[in-house]
Protein backbone atom coordinates (compact mmCIF):
# COMPACT_ATOMS: atom_id res chain seq x y z
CA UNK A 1 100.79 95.03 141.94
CA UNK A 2 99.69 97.15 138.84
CA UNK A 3 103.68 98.38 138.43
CA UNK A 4 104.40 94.44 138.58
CA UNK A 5 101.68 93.63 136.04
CA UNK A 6 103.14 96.57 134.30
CA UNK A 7 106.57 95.37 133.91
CA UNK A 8 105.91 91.47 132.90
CA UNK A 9 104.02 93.08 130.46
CA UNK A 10 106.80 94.68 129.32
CA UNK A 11 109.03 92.10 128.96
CA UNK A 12 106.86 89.28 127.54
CA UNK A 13 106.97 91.85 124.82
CA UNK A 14 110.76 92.58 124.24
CA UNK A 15 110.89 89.94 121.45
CA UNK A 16 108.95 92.55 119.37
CA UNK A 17 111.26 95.53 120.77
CA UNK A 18 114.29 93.87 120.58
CA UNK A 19 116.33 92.05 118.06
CA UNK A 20 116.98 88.88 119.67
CA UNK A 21 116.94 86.61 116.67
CA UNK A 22 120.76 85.38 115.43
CA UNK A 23 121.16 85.25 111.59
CA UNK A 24 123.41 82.42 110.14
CA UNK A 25 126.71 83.26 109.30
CA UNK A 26 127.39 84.57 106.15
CA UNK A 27 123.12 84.56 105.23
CA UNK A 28 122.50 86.66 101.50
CA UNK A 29 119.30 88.09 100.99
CA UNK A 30 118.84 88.99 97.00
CA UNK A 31 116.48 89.56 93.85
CA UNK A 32 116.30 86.22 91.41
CA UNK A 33 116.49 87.56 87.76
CA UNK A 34 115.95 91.95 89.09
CA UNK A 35 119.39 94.09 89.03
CA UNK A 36 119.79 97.89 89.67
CA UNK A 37 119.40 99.27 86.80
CA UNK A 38 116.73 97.43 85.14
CA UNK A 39 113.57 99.06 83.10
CA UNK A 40 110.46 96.48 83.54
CA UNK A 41 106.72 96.34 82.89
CA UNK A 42 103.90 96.17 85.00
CA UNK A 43 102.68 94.04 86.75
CA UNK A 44 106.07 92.59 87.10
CA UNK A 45 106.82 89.51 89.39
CA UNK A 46 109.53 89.77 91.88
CA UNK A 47 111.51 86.44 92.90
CA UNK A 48 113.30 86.75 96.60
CA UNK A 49 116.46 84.20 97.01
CA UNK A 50 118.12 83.45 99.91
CA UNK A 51 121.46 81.75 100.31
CA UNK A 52 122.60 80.06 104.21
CA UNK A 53 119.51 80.27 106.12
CA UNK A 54 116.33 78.53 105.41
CA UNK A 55 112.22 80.32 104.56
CA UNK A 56 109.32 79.94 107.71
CA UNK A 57 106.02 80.72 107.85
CA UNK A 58 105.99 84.19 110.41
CA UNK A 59 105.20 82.52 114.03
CA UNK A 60 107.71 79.48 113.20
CA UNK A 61 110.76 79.79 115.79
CA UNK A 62 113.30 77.50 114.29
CA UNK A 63 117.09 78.48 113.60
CA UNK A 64 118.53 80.07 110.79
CA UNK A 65 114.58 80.81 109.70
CA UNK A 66 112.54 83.69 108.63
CA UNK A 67 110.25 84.84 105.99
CA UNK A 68 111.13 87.82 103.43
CA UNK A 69 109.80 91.24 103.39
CA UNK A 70 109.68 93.70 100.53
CA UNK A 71 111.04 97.35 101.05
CA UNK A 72 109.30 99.38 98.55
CA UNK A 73 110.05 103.28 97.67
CA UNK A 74 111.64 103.58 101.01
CA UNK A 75 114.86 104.34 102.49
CA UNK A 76 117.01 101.33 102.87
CA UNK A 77 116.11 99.89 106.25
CA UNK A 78 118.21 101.55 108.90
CA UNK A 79 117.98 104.97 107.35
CA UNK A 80 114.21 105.38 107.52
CA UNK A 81 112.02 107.17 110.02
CA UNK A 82 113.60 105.04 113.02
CA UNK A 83 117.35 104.76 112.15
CA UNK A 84 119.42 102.17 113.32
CA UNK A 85 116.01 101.54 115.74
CA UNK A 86 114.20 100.13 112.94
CA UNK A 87 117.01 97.15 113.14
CA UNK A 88 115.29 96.47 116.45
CA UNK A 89 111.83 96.58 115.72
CA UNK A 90 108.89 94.58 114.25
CA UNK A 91 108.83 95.58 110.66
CA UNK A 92 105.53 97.52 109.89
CA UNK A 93 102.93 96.69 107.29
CA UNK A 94 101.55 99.33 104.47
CA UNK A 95 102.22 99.99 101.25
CA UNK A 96 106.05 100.33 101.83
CA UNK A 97 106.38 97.61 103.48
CA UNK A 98 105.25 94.11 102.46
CA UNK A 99 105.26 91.28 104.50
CA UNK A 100 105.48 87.67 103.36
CA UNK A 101 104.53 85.52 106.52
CA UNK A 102 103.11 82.55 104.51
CA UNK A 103 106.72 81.79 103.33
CA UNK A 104 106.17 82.68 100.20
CA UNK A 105 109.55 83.32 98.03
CA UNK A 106 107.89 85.67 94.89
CA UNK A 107 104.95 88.22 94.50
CA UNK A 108 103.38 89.97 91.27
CA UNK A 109 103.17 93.47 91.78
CA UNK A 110 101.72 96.35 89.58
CA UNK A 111 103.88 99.49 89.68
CA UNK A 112 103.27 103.15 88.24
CA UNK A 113 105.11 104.10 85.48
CA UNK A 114 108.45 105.63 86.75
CA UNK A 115 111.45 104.69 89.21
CA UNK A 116 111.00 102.50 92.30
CA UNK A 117 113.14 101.52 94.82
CA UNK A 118 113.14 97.60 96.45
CA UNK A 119 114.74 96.26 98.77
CA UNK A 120 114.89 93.20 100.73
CA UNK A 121 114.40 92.19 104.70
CA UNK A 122 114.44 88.55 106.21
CA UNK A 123 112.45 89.09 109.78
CA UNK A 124 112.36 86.70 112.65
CA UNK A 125 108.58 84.99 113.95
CA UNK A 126 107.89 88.18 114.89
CA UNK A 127 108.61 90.77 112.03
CA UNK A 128 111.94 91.38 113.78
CA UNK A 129 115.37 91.91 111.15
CA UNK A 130 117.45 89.17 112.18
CA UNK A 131 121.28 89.96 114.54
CA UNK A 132 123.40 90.81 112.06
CA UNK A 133 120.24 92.09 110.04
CA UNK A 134 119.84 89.60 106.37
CA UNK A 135 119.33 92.36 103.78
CA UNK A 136 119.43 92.81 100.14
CA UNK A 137 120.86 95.63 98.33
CA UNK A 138 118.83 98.23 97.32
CA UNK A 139 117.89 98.14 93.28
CA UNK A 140 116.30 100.98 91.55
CA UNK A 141 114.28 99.99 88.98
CA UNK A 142 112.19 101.81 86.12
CA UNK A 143 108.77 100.33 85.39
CA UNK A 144 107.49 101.77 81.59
């Protein structure tokens, strides 16, 4: 009985563990008014655009839906601690990793002097990146 508990347990989780989410085709993920390159000032206030699929409060299952999270001073996703894993999990949230379940679609942040990388995720209602993953390109930027 406990092995059976064990493994419903298991699998009620998966959506967390496993990227089960489809992405519309041909979904962009990008910076509003931000380019590589750029020198800024802090605080500076980031704009997120997306092009194909559509912005949901985290915990909204609807198609073609997610809600943006910011990358910050990290490898690009996929490259990080995990690997390709990190494609497959719930995105985690600290410093380097900002989460936007509210929907929201911009955020002021205040940056140390220096260069800073960002870098754009769409996740699923659960944190997940969506299948194909909706990313941005990752922009270096140099706050003054």
């Amino acid at each position: 009985m406990r092995s059976l508990l064990f493994a419903a347990a298991l699998v009620m989780a998966a959506p967390a563990l496993a990227q089960d989410t489809p992405s519309a085709e041909g979904a962009e993920l990008y910076f509003i008014g931000l380019e590589d390159g750029d020198t800024v000032s802090s605080p500076l206030t980031i704009y997120f655009g997306l092009r194909g699929m559509g912005v949901a409060p985290a915990g909204t299952e609807v198609d073609n839906t997610g809600h943006h999270h910011l990358l910050l001073n990290r490898p690009p996703l996929g490259e990080g601690f995990f690997g390709e894993e990190e494609f497959e999990l719930a995105l985690p949230t600290d410093e380097n990793h900002r989460h936007f379940g509210g929907g929201q679609t911009q955020m002021t942040l205040e940056l140390p002097p220096g260069d800073h990388t960002l870098q754009l995720v769409l996740g699923d209602h659960g944190h997940v990146p969506h299948n194909p993953p909706v990313v941005s390109e990752v922009i270096t930027i140099t706050v003054e």
